[in-house]
PDB file of N, CA and C in Angstrom:
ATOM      1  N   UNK A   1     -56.357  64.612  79.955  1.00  0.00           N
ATOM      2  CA  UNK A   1     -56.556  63.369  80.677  1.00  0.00           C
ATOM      3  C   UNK A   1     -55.259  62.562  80.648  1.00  0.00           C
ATOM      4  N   UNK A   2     -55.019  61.874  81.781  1.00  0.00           N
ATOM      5  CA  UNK A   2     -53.864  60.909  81.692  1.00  0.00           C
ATOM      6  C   UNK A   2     -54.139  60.162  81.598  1.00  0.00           C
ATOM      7  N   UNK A   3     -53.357  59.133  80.498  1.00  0.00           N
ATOM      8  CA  UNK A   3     -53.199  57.842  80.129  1.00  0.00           C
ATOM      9  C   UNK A   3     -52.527  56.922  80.529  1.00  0.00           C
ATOM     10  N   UNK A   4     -52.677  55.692  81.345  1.00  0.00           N
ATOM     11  CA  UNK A   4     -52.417  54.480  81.396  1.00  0.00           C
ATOM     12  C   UNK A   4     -51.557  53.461  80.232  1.00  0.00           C
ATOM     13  N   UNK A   5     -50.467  53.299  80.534  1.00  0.00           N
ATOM     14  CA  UNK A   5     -50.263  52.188  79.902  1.00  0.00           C
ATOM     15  C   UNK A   5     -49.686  50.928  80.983  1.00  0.00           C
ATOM     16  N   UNK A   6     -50.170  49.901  80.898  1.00  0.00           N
ATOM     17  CA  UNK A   6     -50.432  49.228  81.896  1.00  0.00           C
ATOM     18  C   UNK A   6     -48.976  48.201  81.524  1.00  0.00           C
ATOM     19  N   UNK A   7     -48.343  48.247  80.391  1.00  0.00           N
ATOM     20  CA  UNK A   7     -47.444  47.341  79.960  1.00  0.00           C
ATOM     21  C   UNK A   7     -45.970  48.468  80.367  1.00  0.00           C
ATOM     22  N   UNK A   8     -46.155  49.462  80.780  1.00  0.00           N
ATOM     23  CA  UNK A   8     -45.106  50.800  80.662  1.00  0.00           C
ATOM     24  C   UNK A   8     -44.311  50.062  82.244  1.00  0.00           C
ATOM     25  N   UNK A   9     -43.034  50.017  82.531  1.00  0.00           N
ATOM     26  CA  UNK A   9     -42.279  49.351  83.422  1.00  0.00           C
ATOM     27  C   UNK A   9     -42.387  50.422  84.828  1.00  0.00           C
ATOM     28  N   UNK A  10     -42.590  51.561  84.438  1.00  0.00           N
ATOM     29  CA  UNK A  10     -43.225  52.619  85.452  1.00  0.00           C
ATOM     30  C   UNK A  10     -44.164  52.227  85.871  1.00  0.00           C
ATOM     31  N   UNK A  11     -44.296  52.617  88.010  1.00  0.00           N
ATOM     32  CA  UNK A  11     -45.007  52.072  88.598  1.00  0.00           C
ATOM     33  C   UNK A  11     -46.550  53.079  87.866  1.00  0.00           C
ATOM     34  N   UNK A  12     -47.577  52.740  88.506  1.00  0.00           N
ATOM     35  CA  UNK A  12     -48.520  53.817  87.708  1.00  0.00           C
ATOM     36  C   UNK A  12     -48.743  55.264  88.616  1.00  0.00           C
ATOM     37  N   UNK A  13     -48.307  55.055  89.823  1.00  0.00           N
ATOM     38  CA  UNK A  13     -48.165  57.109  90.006  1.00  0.00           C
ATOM     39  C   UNK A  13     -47.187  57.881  89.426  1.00  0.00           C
ATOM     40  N   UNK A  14     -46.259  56.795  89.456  1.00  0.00           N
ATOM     41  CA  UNK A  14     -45.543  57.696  88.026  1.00  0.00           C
ATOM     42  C   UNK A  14     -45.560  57.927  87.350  1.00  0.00           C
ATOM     43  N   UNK A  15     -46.488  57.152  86.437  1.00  0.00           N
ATOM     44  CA  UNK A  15     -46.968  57.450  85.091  1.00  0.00           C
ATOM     45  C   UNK A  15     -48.149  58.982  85.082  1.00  0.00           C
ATOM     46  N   UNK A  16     -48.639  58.835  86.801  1.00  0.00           N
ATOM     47  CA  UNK A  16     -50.021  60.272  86.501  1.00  0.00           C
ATOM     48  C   UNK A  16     -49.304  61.150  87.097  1.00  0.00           C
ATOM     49  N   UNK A  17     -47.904  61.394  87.624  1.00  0.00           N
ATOM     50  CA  UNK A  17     -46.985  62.113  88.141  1.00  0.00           C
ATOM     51  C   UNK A  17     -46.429  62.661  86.597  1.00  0.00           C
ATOM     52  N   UNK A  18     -45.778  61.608  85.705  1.00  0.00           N
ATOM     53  CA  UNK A  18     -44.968  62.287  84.560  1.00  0.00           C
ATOM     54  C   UNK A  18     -46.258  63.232  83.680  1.00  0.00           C
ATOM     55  N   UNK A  19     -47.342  62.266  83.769  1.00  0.00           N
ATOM     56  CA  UNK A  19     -48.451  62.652  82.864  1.00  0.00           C
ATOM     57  C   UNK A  19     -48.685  64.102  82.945  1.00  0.00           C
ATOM     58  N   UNK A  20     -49.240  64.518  84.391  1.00  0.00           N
ATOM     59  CA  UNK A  20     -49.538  65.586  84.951  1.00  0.00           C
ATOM     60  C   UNK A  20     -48.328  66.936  84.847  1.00  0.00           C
ATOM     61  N   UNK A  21     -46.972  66.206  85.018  1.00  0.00           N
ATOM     62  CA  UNK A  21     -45.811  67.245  84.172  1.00  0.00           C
ATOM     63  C   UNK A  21     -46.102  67.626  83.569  1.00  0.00           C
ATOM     64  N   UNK A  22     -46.060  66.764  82.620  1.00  0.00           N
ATOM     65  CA  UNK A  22     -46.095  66.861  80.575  1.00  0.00           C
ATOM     66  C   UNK A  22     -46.969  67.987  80.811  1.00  0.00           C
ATOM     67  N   UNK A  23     -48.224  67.788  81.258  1.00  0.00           N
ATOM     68  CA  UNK A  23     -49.254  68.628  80.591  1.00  0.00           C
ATOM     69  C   UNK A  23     -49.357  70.136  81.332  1.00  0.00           C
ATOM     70  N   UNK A  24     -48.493  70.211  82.378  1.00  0.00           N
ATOM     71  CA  UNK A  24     -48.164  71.752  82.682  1.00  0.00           C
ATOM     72  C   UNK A  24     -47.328  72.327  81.621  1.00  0.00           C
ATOM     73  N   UNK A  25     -46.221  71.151  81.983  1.00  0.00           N
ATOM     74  CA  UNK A  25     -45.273  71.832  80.710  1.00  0.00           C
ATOM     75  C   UNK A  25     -45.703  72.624  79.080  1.00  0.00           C
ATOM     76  N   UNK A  26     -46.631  71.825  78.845  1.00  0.00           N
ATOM     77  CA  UNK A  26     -46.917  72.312  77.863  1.00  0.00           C
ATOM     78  C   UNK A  26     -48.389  73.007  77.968  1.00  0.00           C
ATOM     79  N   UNK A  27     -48.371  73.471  78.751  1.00  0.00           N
ATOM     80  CA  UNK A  27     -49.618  74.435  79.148  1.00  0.00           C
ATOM     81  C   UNK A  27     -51.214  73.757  78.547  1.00  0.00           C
ATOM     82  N   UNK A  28     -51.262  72.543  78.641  1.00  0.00           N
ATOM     83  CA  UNK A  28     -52.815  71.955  78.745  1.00  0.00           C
ATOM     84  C   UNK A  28     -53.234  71.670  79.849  1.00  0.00           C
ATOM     85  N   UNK A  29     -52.352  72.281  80.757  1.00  0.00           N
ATOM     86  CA  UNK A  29     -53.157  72.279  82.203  1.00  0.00           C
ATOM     87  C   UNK A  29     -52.785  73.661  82.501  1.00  0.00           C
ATOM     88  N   UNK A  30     -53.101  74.739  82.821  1.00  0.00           N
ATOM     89  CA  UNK A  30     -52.455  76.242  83.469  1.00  0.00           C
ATOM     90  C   UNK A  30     -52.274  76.350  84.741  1.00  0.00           C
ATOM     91  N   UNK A  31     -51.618  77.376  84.818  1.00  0.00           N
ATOM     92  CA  UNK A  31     -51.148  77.923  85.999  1.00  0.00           C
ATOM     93  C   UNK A  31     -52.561  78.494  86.520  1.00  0.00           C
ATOM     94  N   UNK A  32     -52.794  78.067  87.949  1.00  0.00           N
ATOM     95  CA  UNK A  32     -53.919  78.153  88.765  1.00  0.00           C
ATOM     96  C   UNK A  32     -55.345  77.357  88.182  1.00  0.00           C
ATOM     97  N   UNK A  33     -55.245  76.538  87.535  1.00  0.00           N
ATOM     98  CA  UNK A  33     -56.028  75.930  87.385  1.00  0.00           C
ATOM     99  C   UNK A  33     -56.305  74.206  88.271  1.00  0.00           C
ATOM    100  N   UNK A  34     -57.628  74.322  88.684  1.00  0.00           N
ATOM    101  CA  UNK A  34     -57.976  73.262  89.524  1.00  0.00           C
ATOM    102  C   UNK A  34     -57.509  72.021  89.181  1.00  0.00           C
ATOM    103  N   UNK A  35     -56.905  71.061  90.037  1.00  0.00           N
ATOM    104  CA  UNK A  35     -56.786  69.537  89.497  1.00  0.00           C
ATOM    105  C   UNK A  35     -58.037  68.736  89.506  1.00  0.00           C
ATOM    106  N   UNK A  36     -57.904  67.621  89.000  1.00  0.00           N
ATOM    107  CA  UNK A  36     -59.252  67.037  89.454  1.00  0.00           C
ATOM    108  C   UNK A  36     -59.037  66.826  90.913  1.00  0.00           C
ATOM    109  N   UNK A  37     -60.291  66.155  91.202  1.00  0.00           N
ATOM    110  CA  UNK A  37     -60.064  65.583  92.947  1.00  0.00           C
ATOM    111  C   UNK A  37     -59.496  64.386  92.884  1.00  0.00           C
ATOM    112  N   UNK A  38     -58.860  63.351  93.727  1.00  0.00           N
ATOM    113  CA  UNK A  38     -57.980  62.418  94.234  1.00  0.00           C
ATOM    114  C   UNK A  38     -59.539  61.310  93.579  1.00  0.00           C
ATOM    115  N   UNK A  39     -60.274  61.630  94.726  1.00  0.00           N
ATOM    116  CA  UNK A  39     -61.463  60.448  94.202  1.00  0.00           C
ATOM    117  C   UNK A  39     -62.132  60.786  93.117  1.00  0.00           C
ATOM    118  N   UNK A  40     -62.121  61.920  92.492  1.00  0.00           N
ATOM    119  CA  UNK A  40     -62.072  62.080  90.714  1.00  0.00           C
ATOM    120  C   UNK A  40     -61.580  61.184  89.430  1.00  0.00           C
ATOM    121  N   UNK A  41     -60.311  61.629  89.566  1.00  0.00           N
ATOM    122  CA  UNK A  41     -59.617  60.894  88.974  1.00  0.00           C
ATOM    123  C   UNK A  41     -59.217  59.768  89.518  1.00  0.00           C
ATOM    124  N   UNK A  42     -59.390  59.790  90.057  1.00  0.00           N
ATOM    125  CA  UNK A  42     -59.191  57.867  90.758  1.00  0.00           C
ATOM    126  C   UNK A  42     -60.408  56.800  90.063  1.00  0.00           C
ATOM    127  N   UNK A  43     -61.422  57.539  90.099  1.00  0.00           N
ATOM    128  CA  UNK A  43     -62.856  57.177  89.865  1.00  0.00           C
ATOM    129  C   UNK A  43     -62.801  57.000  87.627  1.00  0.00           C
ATOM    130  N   UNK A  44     -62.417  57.483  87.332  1.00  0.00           N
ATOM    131  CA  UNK A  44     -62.101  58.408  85.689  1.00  0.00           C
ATOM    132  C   UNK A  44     -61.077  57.181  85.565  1.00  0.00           C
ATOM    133  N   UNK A  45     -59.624  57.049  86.535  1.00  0.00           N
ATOM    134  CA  UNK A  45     -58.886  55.988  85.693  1.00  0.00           C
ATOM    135  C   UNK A  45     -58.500  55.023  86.001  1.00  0.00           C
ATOM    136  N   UNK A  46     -60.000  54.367  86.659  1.00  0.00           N
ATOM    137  CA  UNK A  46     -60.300  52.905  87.870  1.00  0.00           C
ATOM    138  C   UNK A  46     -58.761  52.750  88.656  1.00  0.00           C
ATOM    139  N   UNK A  47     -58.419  53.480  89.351  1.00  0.00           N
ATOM    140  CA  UNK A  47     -57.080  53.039  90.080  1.00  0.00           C
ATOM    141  C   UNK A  47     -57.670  53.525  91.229  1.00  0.00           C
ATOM    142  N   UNK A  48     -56.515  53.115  92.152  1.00  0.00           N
ATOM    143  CA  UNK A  48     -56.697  53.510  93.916  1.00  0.00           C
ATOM    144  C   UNK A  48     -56.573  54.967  94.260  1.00  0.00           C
ATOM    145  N   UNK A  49     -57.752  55.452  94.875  1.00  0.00           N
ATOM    146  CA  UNK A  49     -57.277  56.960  95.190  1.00  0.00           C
ATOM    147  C   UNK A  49     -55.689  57.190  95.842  1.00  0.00           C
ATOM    148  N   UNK A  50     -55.171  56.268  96.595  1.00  0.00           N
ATOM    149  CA  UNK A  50     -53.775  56.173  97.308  1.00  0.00           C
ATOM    150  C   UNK A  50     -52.715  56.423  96.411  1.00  0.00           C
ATOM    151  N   UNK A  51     -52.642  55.783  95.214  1.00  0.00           N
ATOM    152  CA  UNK A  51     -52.050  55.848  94.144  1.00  0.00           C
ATOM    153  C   UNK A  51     -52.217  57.168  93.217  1.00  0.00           C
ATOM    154  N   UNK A  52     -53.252  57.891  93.590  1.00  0.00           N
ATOM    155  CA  UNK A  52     -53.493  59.601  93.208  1.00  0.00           C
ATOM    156  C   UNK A  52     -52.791  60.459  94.099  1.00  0.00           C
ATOM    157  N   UNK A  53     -53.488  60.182  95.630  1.00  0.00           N
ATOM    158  CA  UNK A  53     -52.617  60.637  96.585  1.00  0.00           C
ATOM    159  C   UNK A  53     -50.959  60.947  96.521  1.00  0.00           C
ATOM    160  N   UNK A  54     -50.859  59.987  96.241  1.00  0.00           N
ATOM    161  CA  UNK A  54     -48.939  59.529  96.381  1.00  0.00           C
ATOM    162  C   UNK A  54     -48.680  60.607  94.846  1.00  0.00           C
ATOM    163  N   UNK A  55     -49.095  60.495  93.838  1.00  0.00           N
ATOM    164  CA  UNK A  55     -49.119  61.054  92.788  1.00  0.00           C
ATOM    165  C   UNK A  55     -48.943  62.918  92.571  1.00  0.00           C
ATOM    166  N   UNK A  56     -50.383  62.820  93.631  1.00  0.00           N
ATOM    167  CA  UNK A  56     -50.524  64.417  94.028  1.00  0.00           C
ATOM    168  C   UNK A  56     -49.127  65.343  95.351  1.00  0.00           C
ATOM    169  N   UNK A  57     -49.061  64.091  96.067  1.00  0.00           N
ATOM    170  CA  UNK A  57     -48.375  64.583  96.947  1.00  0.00           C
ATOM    171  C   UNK A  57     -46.796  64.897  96.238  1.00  0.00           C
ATOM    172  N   UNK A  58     -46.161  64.209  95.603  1.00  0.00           N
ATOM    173  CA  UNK A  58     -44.509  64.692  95.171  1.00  0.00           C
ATOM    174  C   UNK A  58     -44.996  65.889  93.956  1.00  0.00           C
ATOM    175  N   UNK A  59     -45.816  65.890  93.742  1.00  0.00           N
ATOM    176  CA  UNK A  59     -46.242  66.610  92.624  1.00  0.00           C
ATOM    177  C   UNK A  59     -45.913  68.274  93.710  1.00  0.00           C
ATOM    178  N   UNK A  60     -46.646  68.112  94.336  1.00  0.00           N
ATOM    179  CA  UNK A  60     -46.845  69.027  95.721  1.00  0.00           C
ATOM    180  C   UNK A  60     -45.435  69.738  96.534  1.00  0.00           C
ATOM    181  N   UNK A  61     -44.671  68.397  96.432  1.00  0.00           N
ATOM    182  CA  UNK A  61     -43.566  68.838  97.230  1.00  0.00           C
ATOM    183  C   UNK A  61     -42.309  69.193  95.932  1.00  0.00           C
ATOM    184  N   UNK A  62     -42.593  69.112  94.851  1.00  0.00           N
ATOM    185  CA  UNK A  62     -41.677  68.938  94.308  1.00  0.00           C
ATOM    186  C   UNK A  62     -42.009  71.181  93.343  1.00  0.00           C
ATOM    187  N   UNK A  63     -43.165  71.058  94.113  1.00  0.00           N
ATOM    188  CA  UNK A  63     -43.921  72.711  93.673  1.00  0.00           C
ATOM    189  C   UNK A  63     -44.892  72.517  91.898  1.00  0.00           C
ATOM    190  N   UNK A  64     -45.091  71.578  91.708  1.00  0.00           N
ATOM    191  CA  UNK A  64     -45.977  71.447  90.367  1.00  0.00           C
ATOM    192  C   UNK A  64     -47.358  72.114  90.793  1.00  0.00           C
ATOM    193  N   UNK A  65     -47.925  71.766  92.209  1.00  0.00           N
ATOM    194  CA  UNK A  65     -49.112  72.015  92.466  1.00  0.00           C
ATOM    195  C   UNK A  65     -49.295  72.588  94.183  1.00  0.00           C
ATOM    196  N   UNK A  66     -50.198  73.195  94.259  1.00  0.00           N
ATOM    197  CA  UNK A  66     -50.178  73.820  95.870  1.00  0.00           C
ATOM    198  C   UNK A  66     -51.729  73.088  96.657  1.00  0.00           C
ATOM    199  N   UNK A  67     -51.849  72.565  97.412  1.00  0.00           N
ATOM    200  CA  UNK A  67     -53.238  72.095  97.698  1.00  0.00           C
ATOM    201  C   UNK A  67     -53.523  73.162  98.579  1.00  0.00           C
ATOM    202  N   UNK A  68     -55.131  73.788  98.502  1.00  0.00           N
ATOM    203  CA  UNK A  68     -55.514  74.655  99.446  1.00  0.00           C
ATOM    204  C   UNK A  68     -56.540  74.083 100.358  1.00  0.00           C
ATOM    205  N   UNK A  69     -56.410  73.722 101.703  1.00  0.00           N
ATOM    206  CA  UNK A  69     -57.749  73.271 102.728  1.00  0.00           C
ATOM    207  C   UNK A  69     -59.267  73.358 102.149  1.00  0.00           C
ATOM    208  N   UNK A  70     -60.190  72.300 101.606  1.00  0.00           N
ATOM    209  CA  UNK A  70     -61.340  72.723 101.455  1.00  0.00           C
ATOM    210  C   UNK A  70     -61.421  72.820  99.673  1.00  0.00           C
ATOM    211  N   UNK A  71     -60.853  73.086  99.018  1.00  0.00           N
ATOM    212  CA  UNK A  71     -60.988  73.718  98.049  1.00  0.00           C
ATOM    213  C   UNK A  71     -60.057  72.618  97.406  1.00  0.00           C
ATOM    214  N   UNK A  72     -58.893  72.314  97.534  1.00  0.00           N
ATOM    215  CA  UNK A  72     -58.656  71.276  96.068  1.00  0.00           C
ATOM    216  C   UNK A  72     -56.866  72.027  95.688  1.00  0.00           C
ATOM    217  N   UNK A  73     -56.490  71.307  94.793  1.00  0.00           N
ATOM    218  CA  UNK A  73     -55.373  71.361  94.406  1.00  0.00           C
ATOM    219  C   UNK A  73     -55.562  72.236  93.349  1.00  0.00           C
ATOM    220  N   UNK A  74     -54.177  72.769  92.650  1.00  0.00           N
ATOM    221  CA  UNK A  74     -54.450  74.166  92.050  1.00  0.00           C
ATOM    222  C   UNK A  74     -52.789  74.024  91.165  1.00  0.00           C
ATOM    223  N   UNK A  75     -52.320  74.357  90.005  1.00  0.00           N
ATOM    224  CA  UNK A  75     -51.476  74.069  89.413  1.00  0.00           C
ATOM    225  C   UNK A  75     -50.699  75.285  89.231  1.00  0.00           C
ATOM    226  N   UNK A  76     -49.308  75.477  89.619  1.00  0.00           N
ATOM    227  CA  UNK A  76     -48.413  76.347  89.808  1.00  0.00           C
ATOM    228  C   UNK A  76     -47.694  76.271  88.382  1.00  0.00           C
ATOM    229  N   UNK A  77     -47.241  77.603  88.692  1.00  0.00           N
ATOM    230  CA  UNK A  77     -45.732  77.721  87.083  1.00  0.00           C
ATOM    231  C   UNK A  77     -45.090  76.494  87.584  1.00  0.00           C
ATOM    232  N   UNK A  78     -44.208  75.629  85.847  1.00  0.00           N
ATOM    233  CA  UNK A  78     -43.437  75.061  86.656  1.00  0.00           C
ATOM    234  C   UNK A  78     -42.092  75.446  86.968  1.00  0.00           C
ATOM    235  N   UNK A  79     -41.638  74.390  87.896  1.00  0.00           N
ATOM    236  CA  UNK A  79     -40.397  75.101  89.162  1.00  0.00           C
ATOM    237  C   UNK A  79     -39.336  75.019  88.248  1.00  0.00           C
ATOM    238  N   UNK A  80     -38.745  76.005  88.931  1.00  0.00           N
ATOM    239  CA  UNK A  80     -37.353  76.909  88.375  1.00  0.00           C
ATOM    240  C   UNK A  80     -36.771  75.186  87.818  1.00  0.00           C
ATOM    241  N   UNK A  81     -36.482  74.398  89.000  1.00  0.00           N
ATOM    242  CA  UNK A  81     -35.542  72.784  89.221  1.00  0.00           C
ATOM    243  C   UNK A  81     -35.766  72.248  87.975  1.00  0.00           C
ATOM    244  N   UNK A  82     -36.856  72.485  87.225  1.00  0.00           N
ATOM    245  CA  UNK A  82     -37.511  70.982  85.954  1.00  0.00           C
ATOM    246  C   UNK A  82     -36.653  71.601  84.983  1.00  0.00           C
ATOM    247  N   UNK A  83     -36.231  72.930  84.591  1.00  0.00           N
ATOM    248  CA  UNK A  83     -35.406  73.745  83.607  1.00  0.00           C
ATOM    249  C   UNK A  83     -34.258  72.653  83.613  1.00  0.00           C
ATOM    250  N   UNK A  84     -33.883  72.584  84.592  1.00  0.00           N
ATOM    251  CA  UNK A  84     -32.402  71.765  84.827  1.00  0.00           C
ATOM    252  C   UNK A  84     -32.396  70.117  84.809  1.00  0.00           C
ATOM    253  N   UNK A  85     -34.009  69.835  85.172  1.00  0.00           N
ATOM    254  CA  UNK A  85     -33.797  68.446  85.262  1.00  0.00           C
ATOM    255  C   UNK A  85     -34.053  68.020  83.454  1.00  0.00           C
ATOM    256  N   UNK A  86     -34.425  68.803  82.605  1.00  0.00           N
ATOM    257  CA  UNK A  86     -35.125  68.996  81.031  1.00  0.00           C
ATOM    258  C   UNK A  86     -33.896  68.900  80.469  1.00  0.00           C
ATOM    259  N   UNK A  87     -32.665  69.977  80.966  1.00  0.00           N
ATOM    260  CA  UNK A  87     -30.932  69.856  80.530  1.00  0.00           C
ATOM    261  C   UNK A  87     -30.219  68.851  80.424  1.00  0.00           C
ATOM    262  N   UNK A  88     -30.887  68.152  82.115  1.00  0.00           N
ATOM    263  CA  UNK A  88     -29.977  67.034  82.031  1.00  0.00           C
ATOM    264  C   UNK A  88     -30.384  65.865  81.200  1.00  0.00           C
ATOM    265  N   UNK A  89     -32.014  65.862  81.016  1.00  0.00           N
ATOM    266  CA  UNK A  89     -32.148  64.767  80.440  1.00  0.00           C
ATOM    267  C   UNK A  89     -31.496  64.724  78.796  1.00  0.00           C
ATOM    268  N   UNK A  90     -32.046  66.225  78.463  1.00  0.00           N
ATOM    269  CA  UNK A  90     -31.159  66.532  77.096  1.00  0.00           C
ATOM    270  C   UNK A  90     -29.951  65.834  76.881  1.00  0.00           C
ATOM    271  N   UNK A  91     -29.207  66.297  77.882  1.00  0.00           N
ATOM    272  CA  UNK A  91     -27.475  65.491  78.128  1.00  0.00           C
ATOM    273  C   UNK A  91     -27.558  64.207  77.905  1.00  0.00           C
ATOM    274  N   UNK A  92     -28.098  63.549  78.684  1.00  0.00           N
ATOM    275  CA  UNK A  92     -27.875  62.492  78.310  1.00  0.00           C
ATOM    276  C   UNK A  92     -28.269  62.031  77.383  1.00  0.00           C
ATOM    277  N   UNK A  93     -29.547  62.248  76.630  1.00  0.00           N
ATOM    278  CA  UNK A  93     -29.974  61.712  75.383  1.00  0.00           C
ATOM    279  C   UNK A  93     -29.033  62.331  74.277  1.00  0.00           C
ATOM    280  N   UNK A  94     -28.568  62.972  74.362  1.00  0.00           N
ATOM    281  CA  UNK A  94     -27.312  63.487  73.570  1.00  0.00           C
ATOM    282  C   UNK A  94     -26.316  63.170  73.311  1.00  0.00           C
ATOM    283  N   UNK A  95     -26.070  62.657  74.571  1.00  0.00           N
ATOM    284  CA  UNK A  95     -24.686  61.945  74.794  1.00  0.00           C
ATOM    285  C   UNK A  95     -24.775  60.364  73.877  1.00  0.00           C
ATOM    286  N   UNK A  96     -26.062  60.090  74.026  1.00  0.00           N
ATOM    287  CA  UNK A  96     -25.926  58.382  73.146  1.00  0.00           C
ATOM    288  C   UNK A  96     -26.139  58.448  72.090  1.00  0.00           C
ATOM    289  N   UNK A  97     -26.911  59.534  71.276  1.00  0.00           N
ATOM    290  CA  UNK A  97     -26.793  59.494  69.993  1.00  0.00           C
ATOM    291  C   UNK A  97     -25.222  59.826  69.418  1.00  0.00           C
ATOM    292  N   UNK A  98     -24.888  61.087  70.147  1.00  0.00           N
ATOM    293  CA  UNK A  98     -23.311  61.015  69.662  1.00  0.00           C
ATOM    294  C   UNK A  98     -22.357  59.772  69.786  1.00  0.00           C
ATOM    295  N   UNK A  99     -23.053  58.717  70.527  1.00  0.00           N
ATOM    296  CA  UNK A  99     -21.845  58.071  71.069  1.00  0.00           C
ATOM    297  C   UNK A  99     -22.461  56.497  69.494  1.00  0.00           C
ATOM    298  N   UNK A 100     -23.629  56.861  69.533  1.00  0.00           N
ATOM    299  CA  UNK A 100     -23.772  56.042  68.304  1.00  0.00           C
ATOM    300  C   UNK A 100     -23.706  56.553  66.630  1.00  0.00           C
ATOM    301  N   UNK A 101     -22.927  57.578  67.061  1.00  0.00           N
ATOM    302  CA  UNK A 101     -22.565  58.203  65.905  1.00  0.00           C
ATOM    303  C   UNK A 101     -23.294  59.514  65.155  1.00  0.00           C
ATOM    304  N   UNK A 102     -24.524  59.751  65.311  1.00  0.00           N
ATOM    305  CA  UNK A 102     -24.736  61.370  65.162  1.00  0.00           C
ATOM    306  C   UNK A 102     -23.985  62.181  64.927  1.00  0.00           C
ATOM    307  N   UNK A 103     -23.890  62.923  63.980  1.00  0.00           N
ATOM    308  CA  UNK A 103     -23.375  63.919  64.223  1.00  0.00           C
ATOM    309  C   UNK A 103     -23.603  65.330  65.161  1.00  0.00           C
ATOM    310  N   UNK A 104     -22.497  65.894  65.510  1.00  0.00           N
ATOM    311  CA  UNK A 104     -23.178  66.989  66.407  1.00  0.00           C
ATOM    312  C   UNK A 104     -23.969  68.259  65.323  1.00  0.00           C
ATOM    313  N   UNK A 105     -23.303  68.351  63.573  1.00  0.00           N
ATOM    314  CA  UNK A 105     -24.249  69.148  63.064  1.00  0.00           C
ATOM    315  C   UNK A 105     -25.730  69.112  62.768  1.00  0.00           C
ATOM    316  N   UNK A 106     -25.749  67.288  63.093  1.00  0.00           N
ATOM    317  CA  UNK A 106     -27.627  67.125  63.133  1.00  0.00           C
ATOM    318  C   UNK A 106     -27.806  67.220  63.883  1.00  0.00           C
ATOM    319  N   UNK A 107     -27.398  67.271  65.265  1.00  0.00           N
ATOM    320  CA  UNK A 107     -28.597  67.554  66.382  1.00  0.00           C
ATOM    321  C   UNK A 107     -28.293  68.685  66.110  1.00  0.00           C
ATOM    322  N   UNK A 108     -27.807  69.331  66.208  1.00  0.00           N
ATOM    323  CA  UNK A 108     -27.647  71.479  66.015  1.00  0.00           C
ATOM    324  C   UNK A 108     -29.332  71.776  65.199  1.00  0.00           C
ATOM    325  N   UNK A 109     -29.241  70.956  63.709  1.00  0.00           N
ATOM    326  CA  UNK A 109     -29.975  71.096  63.004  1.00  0.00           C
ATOM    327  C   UNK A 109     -31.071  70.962  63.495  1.00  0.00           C
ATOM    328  N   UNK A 110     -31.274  69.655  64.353  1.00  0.00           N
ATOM    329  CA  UNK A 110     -32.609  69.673  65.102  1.00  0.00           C
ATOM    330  C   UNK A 110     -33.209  70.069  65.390  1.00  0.00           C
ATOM    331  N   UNK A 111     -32.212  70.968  66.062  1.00  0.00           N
ATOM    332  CA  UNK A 111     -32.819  71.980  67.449  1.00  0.00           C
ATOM    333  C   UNK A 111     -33.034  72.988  67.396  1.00  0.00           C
ATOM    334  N   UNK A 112     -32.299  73.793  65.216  1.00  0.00           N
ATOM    335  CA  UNK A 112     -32.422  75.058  65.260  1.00  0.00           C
ATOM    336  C   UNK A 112     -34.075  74.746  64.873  1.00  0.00           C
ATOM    337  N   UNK A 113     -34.150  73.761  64.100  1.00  0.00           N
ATOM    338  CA  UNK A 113     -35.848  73.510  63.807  1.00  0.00           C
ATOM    339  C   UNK A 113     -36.701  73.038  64.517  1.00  0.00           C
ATOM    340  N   UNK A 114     -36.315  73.437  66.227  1.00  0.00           N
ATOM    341  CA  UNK A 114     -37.399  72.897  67.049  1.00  0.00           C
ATOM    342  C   UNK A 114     -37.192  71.344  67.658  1.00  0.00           C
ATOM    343  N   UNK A 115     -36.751  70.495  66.903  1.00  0.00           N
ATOM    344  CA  UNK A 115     -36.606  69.298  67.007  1.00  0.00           C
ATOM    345  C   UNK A 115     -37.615  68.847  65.980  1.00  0.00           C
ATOM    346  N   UNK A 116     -38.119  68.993  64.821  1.00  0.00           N
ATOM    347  CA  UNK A 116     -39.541  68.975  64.388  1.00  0.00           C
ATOM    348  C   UNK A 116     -39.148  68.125  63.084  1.00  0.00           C
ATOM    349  N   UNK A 117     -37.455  67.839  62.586  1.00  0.00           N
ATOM    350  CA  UNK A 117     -37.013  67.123  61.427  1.00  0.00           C
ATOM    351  C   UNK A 117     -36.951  65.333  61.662  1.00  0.00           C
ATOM    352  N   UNK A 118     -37.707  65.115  61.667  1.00  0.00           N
ATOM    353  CA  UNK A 118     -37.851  63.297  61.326  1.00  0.00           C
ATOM    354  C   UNK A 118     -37.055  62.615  60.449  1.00  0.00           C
ATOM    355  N   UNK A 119     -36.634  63.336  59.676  1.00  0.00           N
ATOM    356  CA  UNK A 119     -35.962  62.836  58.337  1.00  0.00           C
ATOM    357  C   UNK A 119     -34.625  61.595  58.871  1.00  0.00           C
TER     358      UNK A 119
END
């Protein structure tokens, strides 16, 4: 389910746009598996179906999801593009910890452990 945060500076289809990422990405939604419907989830997270729409549609064009006539939206591998857009964000979040001093052997460390060290 996607969550709302109503204080988040993101408009809110972006928020069920990133939401709906996340959760391919990490496979709690699968490949070929049904979305809800527009007036589903519209209905589930009191917002405007338009605001699902708009949500569903870049989702659509961007290849997260394929809509079929009659039948409903349906969730694809994700696209080759998010590999690269995941890099860049890396980059840059990389770039400011180094620039606030990090070392580059802790993020190494990070990352040989997953990213999973809090310490």
């Amino acid at each position: 389910m996607i969550h709302l945060d109503y204080r988040d500076g993101r408009p809110i289809y972006q928020q069920v746009l990133d939401g709906f990422r996340d959760q391919i990405r990490a496979g709690i939604v699968g490949e070929g598996e049904r979305m809800p419907s527009v007036r589903e989830l519209a209905g589930l997270l009191a917002i405007n179906p338009n605001t699902i729409q708009r949500a569903y549609r870049e989702l659509e064009s961007e290849g997260w999801i394929v809509t079929v006539a009659g039948k409903g939206s349906f969730v694809c591998a994700p696209p080759a593009s998010d590999l690269e857009d995941l890099l860049e964000k890396f980059d840059q979040i990389a770039g400011k910890l180094l620039a606030r001093g990090v070392a580059p052997e802790h993020l190494a460390a990070r990352m040989a452990k997953g990213g999973t060290d809090h310490a």
